[in-house]
PDB file of N, CA and C in Angstrom:
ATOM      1  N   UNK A   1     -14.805   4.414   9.300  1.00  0.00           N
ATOM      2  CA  UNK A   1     -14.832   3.127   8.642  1.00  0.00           C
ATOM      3  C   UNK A   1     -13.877   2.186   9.384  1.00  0.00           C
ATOM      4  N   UNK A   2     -14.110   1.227   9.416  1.00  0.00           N
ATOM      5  CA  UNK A   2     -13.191  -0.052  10.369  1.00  0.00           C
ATOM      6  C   UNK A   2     -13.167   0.252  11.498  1.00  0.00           C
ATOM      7  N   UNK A   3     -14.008   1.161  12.927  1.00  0.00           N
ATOM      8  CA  UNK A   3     -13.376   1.369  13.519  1.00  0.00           C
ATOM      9  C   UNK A   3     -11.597   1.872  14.133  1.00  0.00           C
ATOM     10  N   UNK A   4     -11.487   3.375  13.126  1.00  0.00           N
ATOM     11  CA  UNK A   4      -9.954   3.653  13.150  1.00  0.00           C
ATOM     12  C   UNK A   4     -10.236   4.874  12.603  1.00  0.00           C
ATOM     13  N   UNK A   5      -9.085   5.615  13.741  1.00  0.00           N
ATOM     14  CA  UNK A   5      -8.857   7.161  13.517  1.00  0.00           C
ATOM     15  C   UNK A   5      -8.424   7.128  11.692  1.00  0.00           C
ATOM     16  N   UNK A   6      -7.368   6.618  11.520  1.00  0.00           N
ATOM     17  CA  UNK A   6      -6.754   6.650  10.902  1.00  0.00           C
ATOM     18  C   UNK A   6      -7.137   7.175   9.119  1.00  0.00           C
ATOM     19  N   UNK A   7      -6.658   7.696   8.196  1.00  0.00           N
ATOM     20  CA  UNK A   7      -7.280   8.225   7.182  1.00  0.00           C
ATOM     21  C   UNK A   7      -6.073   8.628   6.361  1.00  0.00           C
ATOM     22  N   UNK A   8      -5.941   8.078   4.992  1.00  0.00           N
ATOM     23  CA  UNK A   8      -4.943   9.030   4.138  1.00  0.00           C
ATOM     24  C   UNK A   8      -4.892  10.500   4.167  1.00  0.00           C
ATOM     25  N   UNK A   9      -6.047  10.978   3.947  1.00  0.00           N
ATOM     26  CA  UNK A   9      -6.486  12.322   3.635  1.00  0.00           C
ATOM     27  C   UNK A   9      -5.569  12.722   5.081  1.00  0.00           C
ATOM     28  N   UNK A  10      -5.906  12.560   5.970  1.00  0.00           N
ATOM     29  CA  UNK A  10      -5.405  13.103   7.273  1.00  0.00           C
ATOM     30  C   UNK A  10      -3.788  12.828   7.153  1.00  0.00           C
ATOM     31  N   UNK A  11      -3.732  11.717   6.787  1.00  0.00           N
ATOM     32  CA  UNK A  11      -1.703  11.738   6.693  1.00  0.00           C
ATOM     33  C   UNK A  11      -0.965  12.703   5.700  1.00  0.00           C
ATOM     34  N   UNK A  12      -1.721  12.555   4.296  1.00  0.00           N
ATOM     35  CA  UNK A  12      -0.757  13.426   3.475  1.00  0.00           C
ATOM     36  C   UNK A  12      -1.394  14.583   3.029  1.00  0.00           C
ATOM     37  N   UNK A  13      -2.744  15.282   3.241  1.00  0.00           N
ATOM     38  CA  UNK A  13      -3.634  16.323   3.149  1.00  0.00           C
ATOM     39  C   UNK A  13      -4.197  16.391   1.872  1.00  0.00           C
ATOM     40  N   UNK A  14      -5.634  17.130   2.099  1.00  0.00           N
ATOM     41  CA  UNK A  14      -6.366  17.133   1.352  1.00  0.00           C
ATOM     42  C   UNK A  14      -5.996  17.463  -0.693  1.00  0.00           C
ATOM     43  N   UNK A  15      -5.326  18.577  -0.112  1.00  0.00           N
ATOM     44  CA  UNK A  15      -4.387  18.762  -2.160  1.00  0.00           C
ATOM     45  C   UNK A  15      -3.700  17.635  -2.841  1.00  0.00           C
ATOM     46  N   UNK A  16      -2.858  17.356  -1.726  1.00  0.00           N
ATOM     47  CA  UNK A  16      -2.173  16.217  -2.548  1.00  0.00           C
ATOM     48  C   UNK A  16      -3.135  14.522  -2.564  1.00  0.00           C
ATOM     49  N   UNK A  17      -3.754  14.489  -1.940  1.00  0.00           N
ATOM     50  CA  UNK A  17      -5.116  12.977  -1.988  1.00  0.00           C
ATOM     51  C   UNK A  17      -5.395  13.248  -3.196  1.00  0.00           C
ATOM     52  N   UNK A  18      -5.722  14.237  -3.080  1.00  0.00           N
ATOM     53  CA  UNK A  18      -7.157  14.641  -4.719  1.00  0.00           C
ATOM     54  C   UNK A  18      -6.007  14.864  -5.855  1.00  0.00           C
ATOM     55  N   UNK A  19      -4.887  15.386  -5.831  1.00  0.00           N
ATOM     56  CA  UNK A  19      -3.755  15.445  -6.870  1.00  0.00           C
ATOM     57  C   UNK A  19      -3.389  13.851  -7.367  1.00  0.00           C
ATOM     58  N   UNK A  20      -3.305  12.917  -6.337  1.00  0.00           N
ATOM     59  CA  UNK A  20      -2.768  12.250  -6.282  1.00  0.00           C
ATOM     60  C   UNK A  20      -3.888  10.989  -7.232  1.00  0.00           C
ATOM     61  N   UNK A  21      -5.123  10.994  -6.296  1.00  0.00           N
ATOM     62  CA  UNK A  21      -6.125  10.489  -7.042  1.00  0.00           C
ATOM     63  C   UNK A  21      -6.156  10.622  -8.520  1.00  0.00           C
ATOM     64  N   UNK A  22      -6.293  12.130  -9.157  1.00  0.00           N
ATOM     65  CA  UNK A  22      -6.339  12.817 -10.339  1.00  0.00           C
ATOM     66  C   UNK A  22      -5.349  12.438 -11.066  1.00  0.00           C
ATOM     67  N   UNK A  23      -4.050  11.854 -10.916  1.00  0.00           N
ATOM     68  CA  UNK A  23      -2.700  11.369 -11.199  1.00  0.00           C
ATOM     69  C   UNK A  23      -3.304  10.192 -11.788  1.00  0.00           C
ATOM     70  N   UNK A  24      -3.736   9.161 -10.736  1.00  0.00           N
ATOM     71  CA  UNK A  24      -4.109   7.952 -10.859  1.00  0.00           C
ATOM     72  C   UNK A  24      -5.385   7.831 -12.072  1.00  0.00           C
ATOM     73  N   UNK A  25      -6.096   8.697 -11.826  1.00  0.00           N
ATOM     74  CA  UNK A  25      -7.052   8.858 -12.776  1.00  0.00           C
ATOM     75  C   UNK A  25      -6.129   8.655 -14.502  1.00  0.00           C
ATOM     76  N   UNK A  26      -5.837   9.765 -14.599  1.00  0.00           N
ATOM     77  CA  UNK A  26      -5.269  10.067 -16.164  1.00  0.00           C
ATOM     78  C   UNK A  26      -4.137   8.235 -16.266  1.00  0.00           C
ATOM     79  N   UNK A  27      -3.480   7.903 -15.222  1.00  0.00           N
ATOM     80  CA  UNK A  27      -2.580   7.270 -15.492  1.00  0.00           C
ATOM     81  C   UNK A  27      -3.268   5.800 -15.658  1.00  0.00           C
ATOM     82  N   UNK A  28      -4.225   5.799 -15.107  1.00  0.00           N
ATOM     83  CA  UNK A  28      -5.476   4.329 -15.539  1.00  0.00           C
ATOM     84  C   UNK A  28      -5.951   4.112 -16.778  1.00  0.00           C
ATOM     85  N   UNK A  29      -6.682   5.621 -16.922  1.00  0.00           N
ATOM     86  CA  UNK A  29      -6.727   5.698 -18.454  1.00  0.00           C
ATOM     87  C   UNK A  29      -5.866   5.257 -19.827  1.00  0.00           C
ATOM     88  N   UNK A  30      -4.450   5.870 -19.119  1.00  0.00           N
ATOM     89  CA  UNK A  30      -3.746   5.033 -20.258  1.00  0.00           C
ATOM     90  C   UNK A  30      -3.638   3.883 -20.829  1.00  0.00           C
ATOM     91  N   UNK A  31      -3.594   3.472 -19.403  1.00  0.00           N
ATOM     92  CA  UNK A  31      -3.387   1.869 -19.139  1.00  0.00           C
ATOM     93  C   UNK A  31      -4.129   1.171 -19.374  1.00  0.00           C
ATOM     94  N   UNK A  32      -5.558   1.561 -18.953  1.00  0.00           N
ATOM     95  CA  UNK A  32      -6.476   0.908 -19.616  1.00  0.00           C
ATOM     96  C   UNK A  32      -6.696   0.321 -21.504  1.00  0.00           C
ATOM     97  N   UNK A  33      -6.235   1.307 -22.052  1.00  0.00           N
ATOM     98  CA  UNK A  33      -6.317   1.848 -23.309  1.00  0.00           C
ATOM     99  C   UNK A  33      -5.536   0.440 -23.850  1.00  0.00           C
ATOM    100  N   UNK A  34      -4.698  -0.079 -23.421  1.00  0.00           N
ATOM    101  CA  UNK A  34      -3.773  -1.111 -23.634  1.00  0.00           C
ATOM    102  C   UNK A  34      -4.344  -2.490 -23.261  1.00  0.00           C
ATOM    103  N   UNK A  35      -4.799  -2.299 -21.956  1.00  0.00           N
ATOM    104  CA  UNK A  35      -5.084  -3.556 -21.232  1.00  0.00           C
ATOM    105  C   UNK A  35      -6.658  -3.578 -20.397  1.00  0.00           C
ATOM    106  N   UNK A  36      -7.338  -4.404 -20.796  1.00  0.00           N
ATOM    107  CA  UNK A  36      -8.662  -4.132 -19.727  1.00  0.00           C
ATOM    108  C   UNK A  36      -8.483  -4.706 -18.261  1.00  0.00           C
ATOM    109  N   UNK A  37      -7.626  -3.765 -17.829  1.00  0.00           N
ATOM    110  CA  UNK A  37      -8.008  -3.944 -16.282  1.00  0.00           C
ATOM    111  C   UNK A  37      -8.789  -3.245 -15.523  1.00  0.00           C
ATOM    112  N   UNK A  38      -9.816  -4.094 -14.766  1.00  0.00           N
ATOM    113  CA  UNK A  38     -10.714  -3.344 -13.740  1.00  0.00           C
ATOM    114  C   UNK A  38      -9.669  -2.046 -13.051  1.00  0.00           C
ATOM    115  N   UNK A  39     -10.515  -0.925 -13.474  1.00  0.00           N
ATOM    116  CA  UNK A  39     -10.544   0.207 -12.029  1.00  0.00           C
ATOM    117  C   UNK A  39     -10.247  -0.209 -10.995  1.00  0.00           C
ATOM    118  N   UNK A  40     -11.511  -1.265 -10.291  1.00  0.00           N
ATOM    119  CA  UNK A  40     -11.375  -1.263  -8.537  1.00  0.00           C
ATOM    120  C   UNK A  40      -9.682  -2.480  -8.279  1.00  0.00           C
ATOM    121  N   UNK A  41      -9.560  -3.319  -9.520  1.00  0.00           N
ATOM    122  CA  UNK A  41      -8.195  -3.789  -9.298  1.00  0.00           C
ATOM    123  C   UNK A  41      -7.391  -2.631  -9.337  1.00  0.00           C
ATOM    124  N   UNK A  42      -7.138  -1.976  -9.917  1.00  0.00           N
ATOM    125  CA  UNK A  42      -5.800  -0.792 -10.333  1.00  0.00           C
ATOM    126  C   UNK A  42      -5.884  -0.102  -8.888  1.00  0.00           C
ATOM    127  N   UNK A  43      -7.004  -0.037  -8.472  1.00  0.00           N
ATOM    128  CA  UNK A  43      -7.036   0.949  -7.365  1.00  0.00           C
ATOM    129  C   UNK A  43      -6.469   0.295  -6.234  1.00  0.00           C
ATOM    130  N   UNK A  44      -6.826  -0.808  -6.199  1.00  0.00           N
ATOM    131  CA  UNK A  44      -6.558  -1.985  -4.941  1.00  0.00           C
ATOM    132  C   UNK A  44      -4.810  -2.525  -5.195  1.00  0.00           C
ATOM    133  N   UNK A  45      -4.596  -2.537  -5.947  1.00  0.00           N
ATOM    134  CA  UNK A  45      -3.180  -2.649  -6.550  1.00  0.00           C
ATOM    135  C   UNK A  45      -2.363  -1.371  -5.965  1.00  0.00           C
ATOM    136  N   UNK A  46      -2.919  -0.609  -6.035  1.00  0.00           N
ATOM    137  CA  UNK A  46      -2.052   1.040  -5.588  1.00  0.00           C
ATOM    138  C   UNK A  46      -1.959   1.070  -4.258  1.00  0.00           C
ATOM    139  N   UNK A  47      -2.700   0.666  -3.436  1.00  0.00           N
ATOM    140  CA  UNK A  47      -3.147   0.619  -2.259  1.00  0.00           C
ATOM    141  C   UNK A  47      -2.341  -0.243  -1.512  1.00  0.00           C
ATOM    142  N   UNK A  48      -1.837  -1.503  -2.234  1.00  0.00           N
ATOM    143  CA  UNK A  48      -1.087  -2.464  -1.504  1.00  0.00           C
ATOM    144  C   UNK A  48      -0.198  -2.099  -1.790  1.00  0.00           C
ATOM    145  N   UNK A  49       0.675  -1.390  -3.051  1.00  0.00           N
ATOM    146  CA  UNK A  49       2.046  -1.809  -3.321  1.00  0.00           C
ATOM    147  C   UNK A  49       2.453   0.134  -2.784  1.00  0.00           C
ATOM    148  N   UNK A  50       1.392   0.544  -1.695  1.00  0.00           N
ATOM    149  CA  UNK A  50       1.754   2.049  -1.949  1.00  0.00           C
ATOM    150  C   UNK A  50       1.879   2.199  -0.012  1.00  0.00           C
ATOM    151  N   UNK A  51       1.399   0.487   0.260  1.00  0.00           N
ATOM    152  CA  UNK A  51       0.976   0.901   1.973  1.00  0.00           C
ATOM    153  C   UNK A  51       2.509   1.135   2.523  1.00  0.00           C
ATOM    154  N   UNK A  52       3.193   0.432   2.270  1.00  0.00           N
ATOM    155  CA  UNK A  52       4.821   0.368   3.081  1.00  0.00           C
ATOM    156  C   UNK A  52       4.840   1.627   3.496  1.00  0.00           C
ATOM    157  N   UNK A  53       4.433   2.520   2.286  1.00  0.00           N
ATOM    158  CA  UNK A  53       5.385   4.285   2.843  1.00  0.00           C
ATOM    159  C   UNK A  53       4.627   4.460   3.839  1.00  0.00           C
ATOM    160  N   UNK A  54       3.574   4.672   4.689  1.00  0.00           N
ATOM    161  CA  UNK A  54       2.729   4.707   5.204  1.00  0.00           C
ATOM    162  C   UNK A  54       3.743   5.028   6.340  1.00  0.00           C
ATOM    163  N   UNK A  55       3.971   3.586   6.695  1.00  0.00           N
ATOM    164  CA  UNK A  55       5.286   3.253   7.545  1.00  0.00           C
ATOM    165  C   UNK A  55       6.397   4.607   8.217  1.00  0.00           C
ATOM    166  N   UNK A  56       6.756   5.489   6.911  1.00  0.00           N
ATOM    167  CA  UNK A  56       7.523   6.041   6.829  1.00  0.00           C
ATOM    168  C   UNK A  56       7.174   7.159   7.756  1.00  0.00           C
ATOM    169  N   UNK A  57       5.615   8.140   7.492  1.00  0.00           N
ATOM    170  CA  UNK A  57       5.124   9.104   8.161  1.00  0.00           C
ATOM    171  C   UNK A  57       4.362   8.843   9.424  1.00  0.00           C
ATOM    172  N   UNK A  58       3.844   7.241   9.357  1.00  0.00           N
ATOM    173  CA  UNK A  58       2.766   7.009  10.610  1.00  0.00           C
ATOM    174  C   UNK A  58       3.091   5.361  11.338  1.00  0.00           C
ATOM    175  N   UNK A  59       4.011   4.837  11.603  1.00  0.00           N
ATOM    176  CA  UNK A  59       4.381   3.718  12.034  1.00  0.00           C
ATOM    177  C   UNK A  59       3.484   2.898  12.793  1.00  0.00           C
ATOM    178  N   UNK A  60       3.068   3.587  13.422  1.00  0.00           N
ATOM    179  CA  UNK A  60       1.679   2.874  14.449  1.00  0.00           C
ATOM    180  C   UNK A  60       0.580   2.679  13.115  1.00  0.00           C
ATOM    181  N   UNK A  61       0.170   3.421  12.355  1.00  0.00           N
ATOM    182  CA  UNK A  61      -1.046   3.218  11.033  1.00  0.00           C
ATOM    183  C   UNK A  61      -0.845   2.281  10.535  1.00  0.00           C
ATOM    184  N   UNK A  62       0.557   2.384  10.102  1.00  0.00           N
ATOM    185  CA  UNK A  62       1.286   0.561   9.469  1.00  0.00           C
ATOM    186  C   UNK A  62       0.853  -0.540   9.815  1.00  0.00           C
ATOM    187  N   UNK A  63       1.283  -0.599  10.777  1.00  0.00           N
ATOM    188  CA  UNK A  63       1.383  -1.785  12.149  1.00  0.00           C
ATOM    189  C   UNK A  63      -0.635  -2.213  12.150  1.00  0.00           C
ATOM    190  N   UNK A  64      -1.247  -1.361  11.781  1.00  0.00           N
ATOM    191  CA  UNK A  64      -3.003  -1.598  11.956  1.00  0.00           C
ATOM    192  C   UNK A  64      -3.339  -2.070  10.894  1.00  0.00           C
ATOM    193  N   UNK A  65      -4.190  -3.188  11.357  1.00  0.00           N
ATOM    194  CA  UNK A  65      -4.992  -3.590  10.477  1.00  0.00           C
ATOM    195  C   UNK A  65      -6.262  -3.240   9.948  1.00  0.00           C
ATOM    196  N   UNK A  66      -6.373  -2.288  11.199  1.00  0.00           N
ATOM    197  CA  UNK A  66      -7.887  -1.543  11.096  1.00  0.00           C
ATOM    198  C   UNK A  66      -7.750  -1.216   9.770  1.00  0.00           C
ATOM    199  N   UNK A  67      -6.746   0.252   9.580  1.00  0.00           N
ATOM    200  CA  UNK A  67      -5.788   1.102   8.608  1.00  0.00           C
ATOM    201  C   UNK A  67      -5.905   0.724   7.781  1.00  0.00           C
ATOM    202  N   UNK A  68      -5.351  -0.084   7.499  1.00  0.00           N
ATOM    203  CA  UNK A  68      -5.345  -0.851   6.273  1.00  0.00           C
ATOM    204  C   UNK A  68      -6.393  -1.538   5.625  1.00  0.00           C
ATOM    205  N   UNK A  69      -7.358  -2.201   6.787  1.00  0.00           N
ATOM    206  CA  UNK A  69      -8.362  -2.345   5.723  1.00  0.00           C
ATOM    207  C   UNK A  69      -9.709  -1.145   5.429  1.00  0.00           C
ATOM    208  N   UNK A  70      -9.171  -0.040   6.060  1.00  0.00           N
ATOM    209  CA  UNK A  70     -10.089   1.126   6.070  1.00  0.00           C
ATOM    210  C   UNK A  70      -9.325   1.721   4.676  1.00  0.00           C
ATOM    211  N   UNK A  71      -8.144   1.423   4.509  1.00  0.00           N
ATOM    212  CA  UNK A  71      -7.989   2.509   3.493  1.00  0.00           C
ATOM    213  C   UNK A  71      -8.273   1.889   2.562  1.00  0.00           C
ATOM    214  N   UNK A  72      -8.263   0.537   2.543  1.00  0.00           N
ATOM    215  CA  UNK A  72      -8.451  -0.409   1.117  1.00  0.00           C
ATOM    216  C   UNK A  72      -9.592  -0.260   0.511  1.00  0.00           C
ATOM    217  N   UNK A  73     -10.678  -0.271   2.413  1.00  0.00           N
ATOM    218  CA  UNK A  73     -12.090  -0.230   1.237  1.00  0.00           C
ATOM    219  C   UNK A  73     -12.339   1.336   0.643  1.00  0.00           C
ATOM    220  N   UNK A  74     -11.770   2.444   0.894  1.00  0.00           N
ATOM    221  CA  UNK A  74     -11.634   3.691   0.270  1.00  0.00           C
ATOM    222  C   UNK A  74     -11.290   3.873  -0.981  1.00  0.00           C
ATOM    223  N   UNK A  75     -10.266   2.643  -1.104  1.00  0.00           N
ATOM    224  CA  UNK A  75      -9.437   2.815  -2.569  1.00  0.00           C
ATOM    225  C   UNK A  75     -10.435   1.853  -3.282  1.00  0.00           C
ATOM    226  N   UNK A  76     -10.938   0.580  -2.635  1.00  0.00           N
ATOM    227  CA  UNK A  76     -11.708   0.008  -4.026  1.00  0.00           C
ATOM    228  C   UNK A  76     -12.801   0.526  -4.483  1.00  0.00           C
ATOM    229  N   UNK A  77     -13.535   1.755  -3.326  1.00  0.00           N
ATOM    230  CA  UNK A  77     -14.503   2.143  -3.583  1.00  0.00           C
ATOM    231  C   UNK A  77     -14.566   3.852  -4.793  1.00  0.00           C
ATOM    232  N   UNK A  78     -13.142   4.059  -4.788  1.00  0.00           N
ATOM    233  CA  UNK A  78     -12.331   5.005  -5.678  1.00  0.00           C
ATOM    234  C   UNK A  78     -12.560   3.960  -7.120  1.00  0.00           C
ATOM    235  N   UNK A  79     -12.142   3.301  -7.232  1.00  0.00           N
ATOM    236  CA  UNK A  79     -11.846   2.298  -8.330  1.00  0.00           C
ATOM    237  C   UNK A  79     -13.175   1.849  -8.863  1.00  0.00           C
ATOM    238  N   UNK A  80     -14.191   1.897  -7.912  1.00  0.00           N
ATOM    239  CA  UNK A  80     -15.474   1.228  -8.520  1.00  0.00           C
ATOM    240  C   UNK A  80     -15.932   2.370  -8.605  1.00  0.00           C
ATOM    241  N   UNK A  81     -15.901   3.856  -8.202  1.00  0.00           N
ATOM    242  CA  UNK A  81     -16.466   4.952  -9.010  1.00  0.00           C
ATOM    243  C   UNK A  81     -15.407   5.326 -10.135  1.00  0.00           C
ATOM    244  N   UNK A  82     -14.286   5.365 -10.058  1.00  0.00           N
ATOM    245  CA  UNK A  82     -13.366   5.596 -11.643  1.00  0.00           C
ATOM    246  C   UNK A  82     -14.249   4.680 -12.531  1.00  0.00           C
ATOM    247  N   UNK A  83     -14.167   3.151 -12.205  1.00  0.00           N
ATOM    248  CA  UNK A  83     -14.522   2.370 -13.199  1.00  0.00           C
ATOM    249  C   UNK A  83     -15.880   2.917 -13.923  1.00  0.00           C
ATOM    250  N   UNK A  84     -16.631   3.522 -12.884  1.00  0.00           N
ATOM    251  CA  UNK A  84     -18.247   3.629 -13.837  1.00  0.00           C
ATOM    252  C   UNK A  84     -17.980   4.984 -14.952  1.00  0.00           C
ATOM    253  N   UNK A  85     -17.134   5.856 -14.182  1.00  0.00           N
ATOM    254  CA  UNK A  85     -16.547   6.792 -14.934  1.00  0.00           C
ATOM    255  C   UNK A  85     -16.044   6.452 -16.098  1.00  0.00           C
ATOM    256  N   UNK A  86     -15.264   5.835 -16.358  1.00  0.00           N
ATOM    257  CA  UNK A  86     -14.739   5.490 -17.723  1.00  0.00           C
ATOM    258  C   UNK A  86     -15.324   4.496 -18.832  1.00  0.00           C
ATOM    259  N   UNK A  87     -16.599   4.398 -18.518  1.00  0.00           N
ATOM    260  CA  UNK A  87     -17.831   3.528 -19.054  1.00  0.00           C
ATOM    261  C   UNK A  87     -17.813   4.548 -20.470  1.00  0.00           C
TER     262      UNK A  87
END
């Protein structure tokens, strides 16, 4: 996607993506419960305020824009399948 190696799954591995996802899952739910916010926002929200660390393990991934907008459309496309999910 975007033209770019680059991939979460590949930075922090496959258990913790899907842990991490599954986290996000239950923790939307809550939130939702309170407030109607779109899925693909919550997801896209995580995505921006989560890229910095990125930085931390892959400095060159940071620095891409490819990256970044490859992982974004991953996460809104997470968010627009949560969202149909919680229909």
């Amino acid at each position: 996607m975007c033209r770019t190696s680059y991939s979460d799954v590949g930075l922090v591995g496959l258990p913790l993506h899907v842990a991490n996802g599954a986290l996000f899952g239950v923790v939307y739910h809550q939130v939702r419960r309170r407030r109607p916010v779109p899925a693909v926002v919550a997801a896209v929200v995580e995505h921006v305020s989560l890229w910095p660390l990125v930085a931390i393990m892959d400095p060159a991934a940071a620095r891409s824009v490819r990256a970044f907008a490859s992982s974004g459309l991953g996460h809104a496309t997470f968010g627009l399948v949560l969202g149909r999910l919680e229909r």
